[in-house]
PDB file of N, CA and C in Angstrom:
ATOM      1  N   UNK A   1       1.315  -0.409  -7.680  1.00  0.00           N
ATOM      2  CA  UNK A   1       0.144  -1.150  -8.035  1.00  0.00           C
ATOM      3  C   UNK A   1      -0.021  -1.157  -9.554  1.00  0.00           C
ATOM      4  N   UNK A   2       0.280  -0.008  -9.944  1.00  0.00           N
ATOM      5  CA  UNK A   2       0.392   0.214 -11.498  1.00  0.00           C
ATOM      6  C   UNK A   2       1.571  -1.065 -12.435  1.00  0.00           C
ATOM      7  N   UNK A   3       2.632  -1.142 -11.416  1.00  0.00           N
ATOM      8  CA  UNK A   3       3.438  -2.194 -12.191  1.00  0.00           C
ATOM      9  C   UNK A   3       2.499  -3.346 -12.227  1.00  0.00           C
ATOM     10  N   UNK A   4       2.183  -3.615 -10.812  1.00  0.00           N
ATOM     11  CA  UNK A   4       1.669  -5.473 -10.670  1.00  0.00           C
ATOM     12  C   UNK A   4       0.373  -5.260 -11.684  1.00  0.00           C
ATOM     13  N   UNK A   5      -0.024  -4.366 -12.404  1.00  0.00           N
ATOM     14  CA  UNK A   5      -1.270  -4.759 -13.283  1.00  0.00           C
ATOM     15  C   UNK A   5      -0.719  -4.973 -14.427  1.00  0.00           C
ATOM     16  N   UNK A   6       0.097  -4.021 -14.678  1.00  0.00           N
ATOM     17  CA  UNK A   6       1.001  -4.015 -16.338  1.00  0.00           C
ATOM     18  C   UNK A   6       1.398  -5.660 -16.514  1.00  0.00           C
ATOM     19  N   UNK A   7       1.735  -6.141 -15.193  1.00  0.00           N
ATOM     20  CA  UNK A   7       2.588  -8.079 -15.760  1.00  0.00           C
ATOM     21  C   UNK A   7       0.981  -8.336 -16.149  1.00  0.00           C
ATOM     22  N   UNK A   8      -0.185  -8.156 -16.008  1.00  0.00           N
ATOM     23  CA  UNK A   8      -1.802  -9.102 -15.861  1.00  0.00           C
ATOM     24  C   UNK A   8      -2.103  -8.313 -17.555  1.00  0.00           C
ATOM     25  N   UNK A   9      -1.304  -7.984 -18.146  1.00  0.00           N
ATOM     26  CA  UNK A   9      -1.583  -6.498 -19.528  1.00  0.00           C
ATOM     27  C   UNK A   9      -3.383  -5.734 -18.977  1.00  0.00           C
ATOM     28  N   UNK A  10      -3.151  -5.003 -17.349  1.00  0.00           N
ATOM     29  CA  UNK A  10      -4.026  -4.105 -17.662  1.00  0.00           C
ATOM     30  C   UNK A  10      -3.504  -2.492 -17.830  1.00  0.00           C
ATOM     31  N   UNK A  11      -4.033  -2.228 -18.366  1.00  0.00           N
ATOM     32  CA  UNK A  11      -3.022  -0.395 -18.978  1.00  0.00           C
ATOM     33  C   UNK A  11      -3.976   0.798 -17.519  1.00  0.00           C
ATOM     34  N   UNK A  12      -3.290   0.783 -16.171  1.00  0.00           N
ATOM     35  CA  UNK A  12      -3.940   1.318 -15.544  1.00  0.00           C
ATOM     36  C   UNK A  12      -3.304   2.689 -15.248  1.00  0.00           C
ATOM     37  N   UNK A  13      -3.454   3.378 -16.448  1.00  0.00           N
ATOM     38  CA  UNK A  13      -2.787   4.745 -16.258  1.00  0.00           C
ATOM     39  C   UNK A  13      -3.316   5.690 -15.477  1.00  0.00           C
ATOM     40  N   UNK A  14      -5.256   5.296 -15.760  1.00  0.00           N
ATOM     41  CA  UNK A  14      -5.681   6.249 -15.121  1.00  0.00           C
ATOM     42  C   UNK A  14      -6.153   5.820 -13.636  1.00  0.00           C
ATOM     43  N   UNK A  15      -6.379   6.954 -12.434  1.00  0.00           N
ATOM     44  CA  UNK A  15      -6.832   5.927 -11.376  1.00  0.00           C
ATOM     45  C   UNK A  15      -8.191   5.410 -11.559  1.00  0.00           C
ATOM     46  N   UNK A  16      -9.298   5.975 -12.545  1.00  0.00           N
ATOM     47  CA  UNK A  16     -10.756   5.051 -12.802  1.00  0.00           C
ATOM     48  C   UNK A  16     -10.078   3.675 -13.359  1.00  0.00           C
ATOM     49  N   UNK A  17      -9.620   3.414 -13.669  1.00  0.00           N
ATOM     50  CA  UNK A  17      -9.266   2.359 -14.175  1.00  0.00           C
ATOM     51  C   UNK A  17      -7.964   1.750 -13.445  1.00  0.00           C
ATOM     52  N   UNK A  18      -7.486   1.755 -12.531  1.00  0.00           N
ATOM     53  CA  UNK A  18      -6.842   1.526 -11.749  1.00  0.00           C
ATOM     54  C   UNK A  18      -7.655   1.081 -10.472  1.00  0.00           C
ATOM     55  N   UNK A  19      -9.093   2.105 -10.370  1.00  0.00           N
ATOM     56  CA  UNK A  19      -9.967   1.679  -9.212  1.00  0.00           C
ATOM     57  C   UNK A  19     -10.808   0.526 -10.031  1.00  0.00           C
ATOM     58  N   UNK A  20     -11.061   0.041 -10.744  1.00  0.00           N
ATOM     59  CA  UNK A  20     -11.669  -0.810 -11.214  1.00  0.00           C
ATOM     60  C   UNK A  20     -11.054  -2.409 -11.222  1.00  0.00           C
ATOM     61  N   UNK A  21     -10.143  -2.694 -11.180  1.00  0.00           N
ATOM     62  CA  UNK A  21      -9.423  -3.412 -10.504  1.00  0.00           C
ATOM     63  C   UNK A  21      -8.485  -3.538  -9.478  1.00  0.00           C
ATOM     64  N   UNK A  22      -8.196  -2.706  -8.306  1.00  0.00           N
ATOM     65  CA  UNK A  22      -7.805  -3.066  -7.340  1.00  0.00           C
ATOM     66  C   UNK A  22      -8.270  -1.850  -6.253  1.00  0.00           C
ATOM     67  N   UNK A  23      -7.887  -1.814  -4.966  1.00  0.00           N
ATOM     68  CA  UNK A  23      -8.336  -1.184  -4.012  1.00  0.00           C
ATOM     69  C   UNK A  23      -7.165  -0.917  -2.686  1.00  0.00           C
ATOM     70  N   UNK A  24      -6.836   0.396  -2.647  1.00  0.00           N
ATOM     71  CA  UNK A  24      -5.941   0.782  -1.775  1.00  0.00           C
ATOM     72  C   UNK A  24      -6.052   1.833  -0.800  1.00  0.00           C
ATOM     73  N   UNK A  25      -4.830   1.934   0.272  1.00  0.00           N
ATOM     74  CA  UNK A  25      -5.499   3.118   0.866  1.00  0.00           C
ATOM     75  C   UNK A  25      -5.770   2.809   2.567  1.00  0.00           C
ATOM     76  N   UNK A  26      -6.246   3.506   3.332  1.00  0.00           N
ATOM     77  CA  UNK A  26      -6.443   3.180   4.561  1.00  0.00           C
ATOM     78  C   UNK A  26      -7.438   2.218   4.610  1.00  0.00           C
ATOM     79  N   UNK A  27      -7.640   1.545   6.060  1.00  0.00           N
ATOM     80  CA  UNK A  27      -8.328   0.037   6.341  1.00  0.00           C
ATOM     81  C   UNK A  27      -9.676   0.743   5.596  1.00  0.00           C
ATOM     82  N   UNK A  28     -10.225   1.946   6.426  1.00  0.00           N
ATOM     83  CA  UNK A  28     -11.473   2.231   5.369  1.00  0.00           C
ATOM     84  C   UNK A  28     -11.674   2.123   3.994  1.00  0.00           C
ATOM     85  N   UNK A  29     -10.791   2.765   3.320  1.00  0.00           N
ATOM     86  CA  UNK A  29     -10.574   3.178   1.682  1.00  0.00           C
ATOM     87  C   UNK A  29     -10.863   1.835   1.309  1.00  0.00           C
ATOM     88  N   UNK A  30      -9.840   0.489   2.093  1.00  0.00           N
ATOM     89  CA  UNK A  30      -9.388  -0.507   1.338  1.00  0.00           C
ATOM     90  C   UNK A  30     -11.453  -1.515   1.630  1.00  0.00           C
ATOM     91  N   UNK A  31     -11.818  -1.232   2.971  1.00  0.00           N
ATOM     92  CA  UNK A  31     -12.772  -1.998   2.745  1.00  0.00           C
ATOM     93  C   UNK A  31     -13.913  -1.104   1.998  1.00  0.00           C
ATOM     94  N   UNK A  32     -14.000   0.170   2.175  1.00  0.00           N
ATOM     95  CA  UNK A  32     -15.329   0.621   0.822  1.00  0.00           C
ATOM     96  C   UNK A  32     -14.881  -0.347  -0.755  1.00  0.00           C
ATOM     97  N   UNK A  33     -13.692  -0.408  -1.018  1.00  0.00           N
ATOM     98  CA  UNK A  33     -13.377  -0.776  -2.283  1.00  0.00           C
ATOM     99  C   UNK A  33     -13.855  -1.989  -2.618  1.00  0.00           C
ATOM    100  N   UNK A  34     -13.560  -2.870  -1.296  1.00  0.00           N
ATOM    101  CA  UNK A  34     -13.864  -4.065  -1.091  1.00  0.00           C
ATOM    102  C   UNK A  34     -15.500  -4.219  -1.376  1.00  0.00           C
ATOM    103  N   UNK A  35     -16.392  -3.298  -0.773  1.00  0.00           N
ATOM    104  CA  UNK A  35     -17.800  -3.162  -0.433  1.00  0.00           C
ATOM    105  C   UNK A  35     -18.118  -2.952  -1.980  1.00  0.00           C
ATOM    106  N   UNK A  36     -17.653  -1.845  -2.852  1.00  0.00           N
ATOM    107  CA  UNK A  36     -17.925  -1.561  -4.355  1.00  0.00           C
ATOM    108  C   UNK A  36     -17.624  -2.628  -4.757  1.00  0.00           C
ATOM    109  N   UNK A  37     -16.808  -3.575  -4.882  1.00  0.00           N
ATOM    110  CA  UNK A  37     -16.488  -4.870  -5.806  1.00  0.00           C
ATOM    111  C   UNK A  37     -17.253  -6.100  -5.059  1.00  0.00           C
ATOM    112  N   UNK A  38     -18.006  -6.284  -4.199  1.00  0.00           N
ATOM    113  CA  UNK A  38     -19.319  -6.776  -4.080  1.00  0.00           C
ATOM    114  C   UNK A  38     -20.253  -6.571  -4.715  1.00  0.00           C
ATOM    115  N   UNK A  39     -20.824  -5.294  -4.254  1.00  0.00           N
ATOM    116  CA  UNK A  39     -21.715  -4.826  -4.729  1.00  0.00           C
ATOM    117  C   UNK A  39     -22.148  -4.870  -6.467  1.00  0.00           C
ATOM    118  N   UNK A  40     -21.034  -5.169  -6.951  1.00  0.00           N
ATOM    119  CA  UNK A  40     -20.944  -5.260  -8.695  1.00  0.00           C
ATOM    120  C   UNK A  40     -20.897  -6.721  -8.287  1.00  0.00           C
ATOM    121  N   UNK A  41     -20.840  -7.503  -7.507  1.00  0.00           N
ATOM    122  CA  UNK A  41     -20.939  -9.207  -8.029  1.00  0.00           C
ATOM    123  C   UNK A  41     -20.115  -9.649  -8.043  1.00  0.00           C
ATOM    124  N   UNK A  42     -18.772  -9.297  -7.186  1.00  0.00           N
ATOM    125  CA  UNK A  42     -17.361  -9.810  -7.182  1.00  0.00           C
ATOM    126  C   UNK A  42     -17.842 -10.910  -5.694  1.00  0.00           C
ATOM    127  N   UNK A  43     -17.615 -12.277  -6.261  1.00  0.00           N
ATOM    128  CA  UNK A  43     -17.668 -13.058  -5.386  1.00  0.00           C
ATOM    129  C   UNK A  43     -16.132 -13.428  -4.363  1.00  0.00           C
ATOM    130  N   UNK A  44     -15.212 -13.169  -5.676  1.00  0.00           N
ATOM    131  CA  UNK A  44     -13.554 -13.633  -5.147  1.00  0.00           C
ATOM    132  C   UNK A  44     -12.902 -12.210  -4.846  1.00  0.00           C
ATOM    133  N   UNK A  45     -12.058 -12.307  -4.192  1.00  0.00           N
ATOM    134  CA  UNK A  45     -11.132 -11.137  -4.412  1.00  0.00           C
ATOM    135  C   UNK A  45      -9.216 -11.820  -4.111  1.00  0.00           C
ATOM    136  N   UNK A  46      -8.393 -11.263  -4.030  1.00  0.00           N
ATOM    137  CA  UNK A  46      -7.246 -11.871  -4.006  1.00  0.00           C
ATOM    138  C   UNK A  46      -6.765 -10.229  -3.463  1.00  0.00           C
ATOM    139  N   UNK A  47      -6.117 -10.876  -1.923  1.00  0.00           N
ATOM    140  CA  UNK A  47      -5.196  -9.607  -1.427  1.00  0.00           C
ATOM    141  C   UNK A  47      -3.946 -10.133  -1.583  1.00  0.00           C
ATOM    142  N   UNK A  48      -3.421  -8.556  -2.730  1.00  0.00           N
ATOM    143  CA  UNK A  48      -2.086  -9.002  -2.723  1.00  0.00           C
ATOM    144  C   UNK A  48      -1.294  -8.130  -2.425  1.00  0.00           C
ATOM    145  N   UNK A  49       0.214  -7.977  -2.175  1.00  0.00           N
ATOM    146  CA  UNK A  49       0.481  -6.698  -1.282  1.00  0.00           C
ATOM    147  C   UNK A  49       1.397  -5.941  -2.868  1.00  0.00           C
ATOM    148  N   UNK A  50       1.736  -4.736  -2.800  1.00  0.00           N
ATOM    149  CA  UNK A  50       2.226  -4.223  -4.048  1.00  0.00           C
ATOM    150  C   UNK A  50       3.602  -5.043  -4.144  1.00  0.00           C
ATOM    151  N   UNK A  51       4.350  -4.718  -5.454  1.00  0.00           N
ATOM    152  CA  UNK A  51       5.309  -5.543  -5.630  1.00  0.00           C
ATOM    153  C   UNK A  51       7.117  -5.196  -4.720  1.00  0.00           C
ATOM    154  N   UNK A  52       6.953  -3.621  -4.502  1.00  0.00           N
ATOM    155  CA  UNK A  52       7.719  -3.244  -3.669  1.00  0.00           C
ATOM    156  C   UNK A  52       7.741  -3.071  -2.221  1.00  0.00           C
ATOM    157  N   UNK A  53       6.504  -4.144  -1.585  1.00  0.00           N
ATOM    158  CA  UNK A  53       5.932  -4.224  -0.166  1.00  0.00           C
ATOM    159  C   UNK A  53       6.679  -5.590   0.622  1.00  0.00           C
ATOM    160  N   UNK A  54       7.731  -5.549   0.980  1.00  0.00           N
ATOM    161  CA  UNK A  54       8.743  -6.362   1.839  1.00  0.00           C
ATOM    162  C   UNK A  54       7.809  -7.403   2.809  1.00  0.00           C
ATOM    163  N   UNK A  55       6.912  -6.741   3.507  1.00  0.00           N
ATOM    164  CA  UNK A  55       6.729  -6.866   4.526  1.00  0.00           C
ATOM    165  C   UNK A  55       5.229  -7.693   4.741  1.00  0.00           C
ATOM    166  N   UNK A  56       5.195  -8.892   4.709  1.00  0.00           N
ATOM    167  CA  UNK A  56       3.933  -9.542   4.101  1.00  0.00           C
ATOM    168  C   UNK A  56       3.326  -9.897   5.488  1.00  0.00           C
ATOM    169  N   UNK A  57       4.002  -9.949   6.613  1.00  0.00           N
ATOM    170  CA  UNK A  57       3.453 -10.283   7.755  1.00  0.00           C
ATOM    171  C   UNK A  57       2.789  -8.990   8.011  1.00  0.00           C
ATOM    172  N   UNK A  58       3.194  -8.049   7.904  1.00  0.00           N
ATOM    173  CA  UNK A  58       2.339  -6.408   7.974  1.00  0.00           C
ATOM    174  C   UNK A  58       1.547  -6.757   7.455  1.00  0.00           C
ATOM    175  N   UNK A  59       1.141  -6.984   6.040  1.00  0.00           N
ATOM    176  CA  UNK A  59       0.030  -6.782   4.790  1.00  0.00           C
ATOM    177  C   UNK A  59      -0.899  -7.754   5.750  1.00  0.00           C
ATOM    178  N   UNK A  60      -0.703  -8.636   5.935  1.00  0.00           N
ATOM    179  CA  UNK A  60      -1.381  -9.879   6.388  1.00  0.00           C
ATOM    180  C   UNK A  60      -2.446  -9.184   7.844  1.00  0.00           C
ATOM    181  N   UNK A  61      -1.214  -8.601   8.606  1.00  0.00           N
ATOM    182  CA  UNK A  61      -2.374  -8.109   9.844  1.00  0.00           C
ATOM    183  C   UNK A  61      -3.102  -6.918   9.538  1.00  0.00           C
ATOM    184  N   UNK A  62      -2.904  -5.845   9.067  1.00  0.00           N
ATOM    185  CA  UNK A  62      -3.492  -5.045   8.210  1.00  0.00           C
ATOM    186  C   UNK A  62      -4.996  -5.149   7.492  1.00  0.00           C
ATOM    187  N   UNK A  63      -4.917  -6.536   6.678  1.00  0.00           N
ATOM    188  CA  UNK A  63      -5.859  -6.917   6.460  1.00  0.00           C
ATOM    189  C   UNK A  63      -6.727  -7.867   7.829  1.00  0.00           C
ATOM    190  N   UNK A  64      -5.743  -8.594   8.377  1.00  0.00           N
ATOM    191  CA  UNK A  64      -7.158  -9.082   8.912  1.00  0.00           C
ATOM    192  C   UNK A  64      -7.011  -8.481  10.559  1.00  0.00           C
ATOM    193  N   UNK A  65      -6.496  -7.212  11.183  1.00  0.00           N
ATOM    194  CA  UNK A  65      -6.465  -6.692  12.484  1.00  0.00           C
ATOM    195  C   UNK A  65      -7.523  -5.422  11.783  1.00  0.00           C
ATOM    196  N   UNK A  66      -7.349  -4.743  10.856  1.00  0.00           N
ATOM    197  CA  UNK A  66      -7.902  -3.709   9.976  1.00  0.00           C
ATOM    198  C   UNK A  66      -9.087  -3.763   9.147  1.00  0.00           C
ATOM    199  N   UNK A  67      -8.913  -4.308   8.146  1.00  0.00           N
ATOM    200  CA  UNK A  67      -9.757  -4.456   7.648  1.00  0.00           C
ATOM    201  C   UNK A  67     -10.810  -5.611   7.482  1.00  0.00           C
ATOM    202  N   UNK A  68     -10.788  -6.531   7.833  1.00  0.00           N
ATOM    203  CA  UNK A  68     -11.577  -7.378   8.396  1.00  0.00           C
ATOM    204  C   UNK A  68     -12.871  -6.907   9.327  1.00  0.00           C
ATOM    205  N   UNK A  69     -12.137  -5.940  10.476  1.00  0.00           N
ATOM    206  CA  UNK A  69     -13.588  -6.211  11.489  1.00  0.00           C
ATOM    207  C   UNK A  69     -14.553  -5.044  10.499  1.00  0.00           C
ATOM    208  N   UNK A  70     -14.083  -4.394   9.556  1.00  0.00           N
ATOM    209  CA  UNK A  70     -15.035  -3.200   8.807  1.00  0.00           C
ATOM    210  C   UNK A  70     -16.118  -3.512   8.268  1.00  0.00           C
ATOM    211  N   UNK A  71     -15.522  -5.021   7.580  1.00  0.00           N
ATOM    212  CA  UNK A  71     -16.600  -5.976   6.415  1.00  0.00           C
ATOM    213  C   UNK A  71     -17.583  -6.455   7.236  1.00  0.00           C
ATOM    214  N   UNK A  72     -17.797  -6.877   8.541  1.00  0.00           N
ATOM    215  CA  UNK A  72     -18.018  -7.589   9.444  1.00  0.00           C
ATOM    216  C   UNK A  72     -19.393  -6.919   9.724  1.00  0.00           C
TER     217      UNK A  72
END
């Protein structure tokens, strides 16, 4: 996750600043993160899967078998 920010030039060495733009972790982890970047006024979000994640049909149900019914 740290690479895919470095191509956007964010320097996310640390994880506060690593949690400040993106959100990882189990379906929970990933929707509290989701819930904090509302809560600050994030209208958009963009799920993207890390850059060494093959498997986009996974990422895809993950998010919406997982984390979807949480937001709900």
């Amino acid at each position: 996750m740290r690479r895919s920010l470095a191509r956007w030039d964010v320097d996310a060495t640390s994880d506060e600043v690593l949690a400040d733009h993106a959100t990882w972790g189990t379906a929970e982890q990933v929707a509290d993160g989701l819930r904090r970047f509302a809560a600050l006024g994030v209208t958009t979000v963009v799920a993207q899967p890390t850059l060494d994640d093959p498997d986009l049909d996974g990422f895809a149900a993950f998010l919406g078998q997982e984390v979807a019914p949480l937001l709900r």
